[in-house]
Each structure stands twice: as C-alpha cells, then as structure tokens.
C-alpha atoms as a PDB file:
ATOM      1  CA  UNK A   1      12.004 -17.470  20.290  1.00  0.00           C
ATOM      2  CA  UNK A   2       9.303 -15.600  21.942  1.00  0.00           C
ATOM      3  CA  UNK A   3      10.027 -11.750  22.898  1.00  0.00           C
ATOM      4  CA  UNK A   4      10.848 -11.111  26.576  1.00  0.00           C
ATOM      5  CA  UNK A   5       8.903  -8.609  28.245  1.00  0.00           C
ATOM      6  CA  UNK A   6      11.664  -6.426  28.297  1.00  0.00           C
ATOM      7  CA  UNK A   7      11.327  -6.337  24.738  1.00  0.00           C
ATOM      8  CA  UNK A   8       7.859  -5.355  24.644  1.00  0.00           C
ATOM      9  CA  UNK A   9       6.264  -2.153  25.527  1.00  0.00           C
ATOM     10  CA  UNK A  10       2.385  -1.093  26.605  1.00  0.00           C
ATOM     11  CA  UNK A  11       0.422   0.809  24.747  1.00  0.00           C
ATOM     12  CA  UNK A  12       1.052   4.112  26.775  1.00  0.00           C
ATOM     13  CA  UNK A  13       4.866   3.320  26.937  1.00  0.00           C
ATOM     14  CA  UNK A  14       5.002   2.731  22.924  1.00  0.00           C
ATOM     15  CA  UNK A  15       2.635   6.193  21.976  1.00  0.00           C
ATOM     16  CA  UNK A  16       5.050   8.082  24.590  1.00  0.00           C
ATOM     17  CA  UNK A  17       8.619   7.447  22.833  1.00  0.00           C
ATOM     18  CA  UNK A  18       6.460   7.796  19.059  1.00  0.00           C
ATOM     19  CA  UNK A  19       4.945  11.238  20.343  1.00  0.00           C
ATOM     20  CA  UNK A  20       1.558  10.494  19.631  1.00  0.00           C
ATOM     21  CA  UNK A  21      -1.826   9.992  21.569  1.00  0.00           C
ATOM     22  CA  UNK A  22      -2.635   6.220  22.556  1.00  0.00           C
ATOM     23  CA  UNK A  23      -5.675   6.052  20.870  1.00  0.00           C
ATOM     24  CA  UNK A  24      -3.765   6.912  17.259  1.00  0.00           C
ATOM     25  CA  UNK A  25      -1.128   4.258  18.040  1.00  0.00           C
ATOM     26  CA  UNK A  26      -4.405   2.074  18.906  1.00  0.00           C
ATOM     27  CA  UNK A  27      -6.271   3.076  15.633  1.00  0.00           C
ATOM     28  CA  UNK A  28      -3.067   2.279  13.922  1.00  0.00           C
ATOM     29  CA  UNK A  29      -2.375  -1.369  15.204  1.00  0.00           C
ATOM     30  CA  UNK A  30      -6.190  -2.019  14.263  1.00  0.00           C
ATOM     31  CA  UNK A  31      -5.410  -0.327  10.750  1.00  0.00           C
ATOM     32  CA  UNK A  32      -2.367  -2.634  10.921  1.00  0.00           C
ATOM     33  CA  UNK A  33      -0.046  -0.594  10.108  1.00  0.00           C
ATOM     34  CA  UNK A  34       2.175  -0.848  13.610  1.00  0.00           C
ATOM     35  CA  UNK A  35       2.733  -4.499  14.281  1.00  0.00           C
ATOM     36  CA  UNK A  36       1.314  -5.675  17.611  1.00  0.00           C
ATOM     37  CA  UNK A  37       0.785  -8.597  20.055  1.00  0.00           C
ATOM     38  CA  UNK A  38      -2.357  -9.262  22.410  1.00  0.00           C
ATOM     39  CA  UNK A  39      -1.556 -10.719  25.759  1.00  0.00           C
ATOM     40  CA  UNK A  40      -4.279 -13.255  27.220  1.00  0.00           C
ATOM     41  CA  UNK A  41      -5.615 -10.347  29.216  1.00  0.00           C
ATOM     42  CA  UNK A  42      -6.734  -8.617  26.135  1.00  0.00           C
ATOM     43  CA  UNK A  43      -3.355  -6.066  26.670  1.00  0.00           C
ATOM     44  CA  UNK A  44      -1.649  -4.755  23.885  1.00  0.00           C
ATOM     45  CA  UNK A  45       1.935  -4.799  23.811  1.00  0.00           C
ATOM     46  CA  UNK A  46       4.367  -3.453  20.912  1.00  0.00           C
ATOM     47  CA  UNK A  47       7.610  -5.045  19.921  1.00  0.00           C
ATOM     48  CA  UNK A  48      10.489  -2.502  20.765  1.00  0.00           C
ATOM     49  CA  UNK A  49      11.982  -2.852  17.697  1.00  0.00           C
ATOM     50  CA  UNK A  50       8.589  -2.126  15.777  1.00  0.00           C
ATOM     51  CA  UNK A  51       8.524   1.307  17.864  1.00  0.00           C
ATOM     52  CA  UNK A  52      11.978   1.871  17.357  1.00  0.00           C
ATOM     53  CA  UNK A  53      11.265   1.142  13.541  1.00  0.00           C
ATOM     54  CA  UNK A  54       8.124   3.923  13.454  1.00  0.00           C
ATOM     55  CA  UNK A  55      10.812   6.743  14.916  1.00  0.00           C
ATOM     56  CA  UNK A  56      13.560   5.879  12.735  1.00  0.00           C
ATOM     57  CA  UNK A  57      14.702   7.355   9.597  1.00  0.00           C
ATOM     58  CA  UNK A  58      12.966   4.496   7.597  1.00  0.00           C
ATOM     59  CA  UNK A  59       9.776   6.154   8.907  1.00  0.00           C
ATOM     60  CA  UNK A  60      10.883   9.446   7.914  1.00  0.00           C
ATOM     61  CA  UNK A  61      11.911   8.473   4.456  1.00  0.00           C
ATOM     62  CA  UNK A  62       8.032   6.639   4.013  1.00  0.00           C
ATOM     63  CA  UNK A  63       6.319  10.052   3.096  1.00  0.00           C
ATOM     64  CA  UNK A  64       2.593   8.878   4.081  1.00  0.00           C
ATOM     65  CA  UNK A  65       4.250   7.359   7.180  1.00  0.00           C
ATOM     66  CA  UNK A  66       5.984  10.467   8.163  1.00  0.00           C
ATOM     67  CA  UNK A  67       2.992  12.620   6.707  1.00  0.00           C
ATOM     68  CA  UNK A  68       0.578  10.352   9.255  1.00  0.00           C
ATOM     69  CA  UNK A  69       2.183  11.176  11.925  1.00  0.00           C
ATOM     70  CA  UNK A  70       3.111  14.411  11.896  1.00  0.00           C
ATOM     71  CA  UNK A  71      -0.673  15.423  11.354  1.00  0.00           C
ATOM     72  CA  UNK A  72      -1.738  12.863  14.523  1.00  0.00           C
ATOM     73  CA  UNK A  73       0.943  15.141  16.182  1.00  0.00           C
ATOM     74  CA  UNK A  74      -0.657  18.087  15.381  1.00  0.00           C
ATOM     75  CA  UNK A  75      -3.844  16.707  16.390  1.00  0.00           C
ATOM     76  CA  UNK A  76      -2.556  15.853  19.799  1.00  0.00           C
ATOM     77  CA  UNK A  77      -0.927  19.484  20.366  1.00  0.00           C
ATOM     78  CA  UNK A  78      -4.367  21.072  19.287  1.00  0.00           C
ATOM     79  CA  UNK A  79      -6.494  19.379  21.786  1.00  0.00           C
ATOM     80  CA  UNK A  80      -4.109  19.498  24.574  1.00  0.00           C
ATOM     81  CA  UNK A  81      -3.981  23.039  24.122  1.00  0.00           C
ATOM     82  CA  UNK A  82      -7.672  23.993  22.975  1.00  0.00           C
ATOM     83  CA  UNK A  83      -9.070  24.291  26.581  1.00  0.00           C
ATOM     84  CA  UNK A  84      -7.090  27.383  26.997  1.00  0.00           C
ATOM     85  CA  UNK A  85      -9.135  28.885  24.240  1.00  0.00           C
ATOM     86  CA  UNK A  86     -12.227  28.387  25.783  1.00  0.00           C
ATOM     87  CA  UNK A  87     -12.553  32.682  26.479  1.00  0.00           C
ATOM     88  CA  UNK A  88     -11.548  33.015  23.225  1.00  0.00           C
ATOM     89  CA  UNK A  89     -13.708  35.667  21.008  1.00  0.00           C
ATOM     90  CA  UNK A  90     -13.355  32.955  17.618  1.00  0.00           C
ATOM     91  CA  UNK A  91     -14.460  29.972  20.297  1.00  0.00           C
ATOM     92  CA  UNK A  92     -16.881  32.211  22.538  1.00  0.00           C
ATOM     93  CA  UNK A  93     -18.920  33.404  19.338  1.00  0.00           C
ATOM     94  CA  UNK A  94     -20.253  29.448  17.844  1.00  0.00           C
ATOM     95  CA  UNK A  95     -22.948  27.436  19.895  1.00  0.00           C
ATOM     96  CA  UNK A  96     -22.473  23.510  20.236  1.00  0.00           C
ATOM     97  CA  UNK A  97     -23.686  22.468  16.691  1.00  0.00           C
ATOM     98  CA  UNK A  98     -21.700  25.574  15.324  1.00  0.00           C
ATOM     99  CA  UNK A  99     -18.757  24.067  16.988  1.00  0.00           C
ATOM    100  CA  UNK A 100     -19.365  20.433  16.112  1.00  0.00           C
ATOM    101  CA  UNK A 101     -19.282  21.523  12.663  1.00  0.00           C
ATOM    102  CA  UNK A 102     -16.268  23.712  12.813  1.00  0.00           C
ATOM    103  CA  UNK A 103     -14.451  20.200  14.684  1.00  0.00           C
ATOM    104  CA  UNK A 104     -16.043  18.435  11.291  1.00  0.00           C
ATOM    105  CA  UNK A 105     -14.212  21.132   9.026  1.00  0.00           C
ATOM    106  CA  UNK A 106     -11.019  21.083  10.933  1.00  0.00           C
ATOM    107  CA  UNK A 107     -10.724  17.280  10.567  1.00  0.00           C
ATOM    108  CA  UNK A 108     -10.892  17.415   6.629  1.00  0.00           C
ATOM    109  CA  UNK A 109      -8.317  20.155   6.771  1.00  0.00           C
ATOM    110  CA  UNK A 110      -6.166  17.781   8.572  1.00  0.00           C
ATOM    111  CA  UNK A 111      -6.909  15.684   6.285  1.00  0.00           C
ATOM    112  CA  UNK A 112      -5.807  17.578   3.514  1.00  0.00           C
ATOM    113  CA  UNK A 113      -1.996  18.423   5.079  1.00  0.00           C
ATOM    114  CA  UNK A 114      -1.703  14.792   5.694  1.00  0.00           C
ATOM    115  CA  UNK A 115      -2.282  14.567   1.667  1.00  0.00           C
ATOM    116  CA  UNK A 116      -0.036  17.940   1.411  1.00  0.00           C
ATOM    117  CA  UNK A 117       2.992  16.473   3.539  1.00  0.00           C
ATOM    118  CA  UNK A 118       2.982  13.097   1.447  1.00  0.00           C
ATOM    119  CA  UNK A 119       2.644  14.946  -1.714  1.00  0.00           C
ATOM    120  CA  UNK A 120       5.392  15.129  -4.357  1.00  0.00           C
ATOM    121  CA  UNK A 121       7.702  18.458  -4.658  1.00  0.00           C
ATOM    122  CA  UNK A 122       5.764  21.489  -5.574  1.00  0.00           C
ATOM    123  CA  UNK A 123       2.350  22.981  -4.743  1.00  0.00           C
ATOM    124  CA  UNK A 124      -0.036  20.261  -4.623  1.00  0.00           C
ATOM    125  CA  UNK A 125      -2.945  22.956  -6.431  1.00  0.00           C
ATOM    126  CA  UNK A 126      -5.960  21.209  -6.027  1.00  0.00           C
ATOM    127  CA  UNK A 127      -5.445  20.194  -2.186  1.00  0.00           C
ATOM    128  CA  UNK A 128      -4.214  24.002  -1.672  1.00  0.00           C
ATOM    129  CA  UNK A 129      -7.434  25.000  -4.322  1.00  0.00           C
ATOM    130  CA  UNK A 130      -9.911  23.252  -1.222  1.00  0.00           C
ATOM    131  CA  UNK A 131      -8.052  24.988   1.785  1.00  0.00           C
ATOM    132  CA  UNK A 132      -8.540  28.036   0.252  1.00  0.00           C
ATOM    133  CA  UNK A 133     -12.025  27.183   0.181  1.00  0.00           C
ATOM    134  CA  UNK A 134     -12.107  26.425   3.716  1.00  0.00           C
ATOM    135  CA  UNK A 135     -10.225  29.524   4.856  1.00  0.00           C
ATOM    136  CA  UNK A 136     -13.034  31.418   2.831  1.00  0.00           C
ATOM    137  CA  UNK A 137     -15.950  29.417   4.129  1.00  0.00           C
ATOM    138  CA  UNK A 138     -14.300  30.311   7.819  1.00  0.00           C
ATOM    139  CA  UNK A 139     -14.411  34.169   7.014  1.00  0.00           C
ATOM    140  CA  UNK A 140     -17.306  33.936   5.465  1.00  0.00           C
ATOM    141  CA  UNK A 141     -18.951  32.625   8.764  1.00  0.00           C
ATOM    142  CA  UNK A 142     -17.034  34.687  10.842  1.00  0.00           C
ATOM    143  CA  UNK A 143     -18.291  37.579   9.039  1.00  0.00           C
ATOM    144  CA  UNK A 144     -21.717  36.454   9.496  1.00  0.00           C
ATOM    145  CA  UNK A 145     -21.111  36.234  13.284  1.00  0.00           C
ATOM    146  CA  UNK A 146     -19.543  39.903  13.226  1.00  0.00           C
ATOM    147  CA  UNK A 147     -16.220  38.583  14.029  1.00  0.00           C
ATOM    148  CA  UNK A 148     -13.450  40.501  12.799  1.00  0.00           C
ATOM    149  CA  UNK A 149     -10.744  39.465  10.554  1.00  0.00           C
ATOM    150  CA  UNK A 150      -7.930  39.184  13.042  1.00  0.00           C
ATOM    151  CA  UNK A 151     -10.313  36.956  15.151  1.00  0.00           C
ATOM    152  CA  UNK A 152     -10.284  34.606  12.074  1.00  0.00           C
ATOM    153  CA  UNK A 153      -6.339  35.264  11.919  1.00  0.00           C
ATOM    154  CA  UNK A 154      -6.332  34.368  15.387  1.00  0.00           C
ATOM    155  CA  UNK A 155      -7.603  31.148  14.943  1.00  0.00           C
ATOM    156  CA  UNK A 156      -5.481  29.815  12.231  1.00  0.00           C
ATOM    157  CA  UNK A 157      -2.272  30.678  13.370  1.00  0.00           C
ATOM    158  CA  UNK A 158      -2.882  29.254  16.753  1.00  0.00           C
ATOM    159  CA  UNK A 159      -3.728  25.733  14.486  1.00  0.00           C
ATOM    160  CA  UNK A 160      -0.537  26.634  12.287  1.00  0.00           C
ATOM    161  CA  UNK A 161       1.486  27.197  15.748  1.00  0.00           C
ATOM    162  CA  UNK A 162       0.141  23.648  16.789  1.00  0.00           C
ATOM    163  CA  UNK A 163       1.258  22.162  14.085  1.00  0.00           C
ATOM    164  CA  UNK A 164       4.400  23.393  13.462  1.00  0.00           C
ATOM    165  CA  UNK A 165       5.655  22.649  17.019  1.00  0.00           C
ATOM    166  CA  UNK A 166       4.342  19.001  16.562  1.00  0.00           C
ATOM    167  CA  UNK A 167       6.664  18.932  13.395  1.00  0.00           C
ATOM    168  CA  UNK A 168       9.618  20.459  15.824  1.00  0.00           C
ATOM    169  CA  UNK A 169       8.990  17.581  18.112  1.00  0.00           C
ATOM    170  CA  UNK A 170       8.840  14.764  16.167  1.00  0.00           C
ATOM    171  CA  UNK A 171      11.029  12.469  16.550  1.00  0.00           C
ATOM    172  CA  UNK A 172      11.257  10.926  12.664  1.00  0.00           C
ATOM    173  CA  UNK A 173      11.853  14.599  11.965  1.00  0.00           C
ATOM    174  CA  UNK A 174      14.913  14.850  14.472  1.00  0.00           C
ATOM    175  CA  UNK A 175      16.393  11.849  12.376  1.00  0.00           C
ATOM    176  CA  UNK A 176      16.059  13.239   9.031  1.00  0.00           C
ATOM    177  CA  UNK A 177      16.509  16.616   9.349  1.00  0.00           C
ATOM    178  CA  UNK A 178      15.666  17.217   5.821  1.00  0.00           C
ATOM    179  CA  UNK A 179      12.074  15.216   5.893  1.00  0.00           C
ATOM    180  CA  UNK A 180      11.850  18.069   8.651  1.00  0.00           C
ATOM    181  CA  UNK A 181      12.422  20.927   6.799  1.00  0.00           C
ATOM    182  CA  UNK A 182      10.172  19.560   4.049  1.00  0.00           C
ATOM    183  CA  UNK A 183       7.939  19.039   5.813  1.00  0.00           C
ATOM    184  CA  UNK A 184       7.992  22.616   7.861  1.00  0.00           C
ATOM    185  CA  UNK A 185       7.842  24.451   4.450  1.00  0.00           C
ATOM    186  CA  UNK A 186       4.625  22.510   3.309  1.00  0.00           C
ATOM    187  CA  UNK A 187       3.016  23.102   6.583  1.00  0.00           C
ATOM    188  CA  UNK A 188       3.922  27.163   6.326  1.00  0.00           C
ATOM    189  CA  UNK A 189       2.579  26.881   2.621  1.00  0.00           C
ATOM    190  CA  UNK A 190      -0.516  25.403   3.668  1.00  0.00           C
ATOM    191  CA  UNK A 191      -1.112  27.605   6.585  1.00  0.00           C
ATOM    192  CA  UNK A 192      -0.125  30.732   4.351  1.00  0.00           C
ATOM    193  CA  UNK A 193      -2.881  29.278   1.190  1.00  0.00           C
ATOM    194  CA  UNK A 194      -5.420  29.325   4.683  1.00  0.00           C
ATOM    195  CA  UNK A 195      -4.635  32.678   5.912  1.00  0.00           C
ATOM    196  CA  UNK A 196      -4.678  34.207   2.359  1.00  0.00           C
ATOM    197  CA  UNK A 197      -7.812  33.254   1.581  1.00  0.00           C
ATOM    198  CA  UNK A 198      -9.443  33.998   4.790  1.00  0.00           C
ATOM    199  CA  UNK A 199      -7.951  37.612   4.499  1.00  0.00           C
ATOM    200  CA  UNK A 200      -9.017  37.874   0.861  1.00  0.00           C
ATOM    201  CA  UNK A 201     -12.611  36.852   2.154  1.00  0.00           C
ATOM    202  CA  UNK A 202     -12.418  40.124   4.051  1.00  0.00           C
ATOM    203  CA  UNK A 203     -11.594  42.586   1.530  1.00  0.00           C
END
C-alpha cells in the first residue's frame, strides 16, 4: 500500500525534527543512508517512520550513525553562528585564501571527531596524535600573524562551545542519555587534546 502524504515529510520538514541542515539530510539520501522517495516533480519526500527511525534510540545505539550526526550538528551551529565573528581579532587577522584554508583545516578536524565519537572506549591516540597537530599548526600560524595565545584560545572554544551545544540538542542524544554523555566526554577530550597543544605551541 502506497504511503499517504500524511505519512511523508519534505525535505525541510524531515532535516527540522532530525536537527540537521537540509543539504546534510540531502547528501545523506544521495549517500543512501536515509531512505527516500522522489515525487514526479523531482521533490523529495521522507517516510515518517524513516525520520522517526534516524532520532530514535536505534540511531543512538549505531555509533557512526550517532557520531554522523552529531558532527553535521556541530557543523550547522558553527555556521549559523560564525557571522557574529566576523570583528573577531582570530577572523579579522587571515585574508580570503588564509581563510579558505583555515575552512579546509576545520573540515578534517571535523572529520576526525566524527572518527573520535564512533571510536571504541578509550583515547583513540592516533586521531587525538593529528589534532594535536592541528592545534599546533593553528598556533603556529597565529604566532606568525602576531596573534596572541588567548586569540587562538578564543577560537577553539567558541568551535568546542558549538559543538557541545549541538550534542545538548540532539535529539538521538535526548533518547539515550548515555550515548549523550559519551559522547560529551569525547567531544571535551578532543577539544582539551586541541587546546593543549595550541597552548603548548606557545610556550
């Protein structure tokens, strides 16, 4: 029996109740990982119970699920919020190539807490080994800019703060509260190895 359209929601509807931006839930249905139909207009509509699936705790319990969204989360936080930071001294001192590389950098570190959040219990050393990297290619190029350090501090935490409060308002985190905490230790750990090693760059 075909679904009614009750039963089926837009693309905008369906990334609204996941918490994510349209084009991830887009990128995702043409990864096919979300199941999807294609009206004869070309629109895509999701199957409510396919939605409801993704926010469930079956999605929370699917590590690289849970870890795939939480980062697209973050991702949508950060670039809702990045305008603000226009004035900013860390954002003020890069030209547009500077910046298109620092964007280029911030996407593998993304990356990498995807891989952190879906990794098993306990440090995962090598991804933490690269973001310490990163954190001290970021002073170093600070430094060469005559930032200061707490410019460079500046910077992270207001990524970590993005982050975390995408974790907060997940909903697969809301229905397993421990995924959540799991998931908020990893992301302080991560943030922490970054911060560390930007510090340490510094000194």
């Amino acid at each position: 029996m075909p679904a009614s359209s009750s039963d089926l929601l837009s693309l905008g509807e369906a990334a609204a109740l996941l918490g994510v931006h349209p084009a991830t839930l887009r990128r995702w249905s043409d990864q096919g990982d979300v199941l999807v139909m294609v009206t004869p207009g070309g629109h895509r509509r999701f199957p409510r119970t396919e939605v409801e699936r993704l926010r469930g705790v079956d999605a929370a319990q699917d590590e690289g699920a849970l870890a795939g969204l939480l980062v697209d989360r973050a991702l949508a936080r950060t670039r809702a919020h990045l305008p603000e930071q226009a004035s900013a001294v860390w954002m003020a001192g890069f030209d547009e190539e500077e910046r298109r590389e620092k964007r280029a950098s911030g996407r593998r570190l993304m990356e990498l807490l995807r891989l952190a959040l879906a990794a098993d219990d306990g440090e995962p050393t090598a991804i933490f080994e690269e973001v310490r990297q990163i954190g001290q290619a970021y002073a170093d190029d600070a430094r060469a800019h005559d930032l200061a350090l707490t410019d460079v501090l500046r910077a992270v935490t207001f990524f970590r703060d993005q982050t975390t409060e995408g974790v907060l308002a997940a909903e697969a985190v809301a229905a397993d509260p421990e995924a959540g905490r799991r998931a908020l230790r990893r992301v302080n750990g991560f943030f922490s190895a970054l911060l560390l090693a930007a510090a340490a760059a510094y000194d």
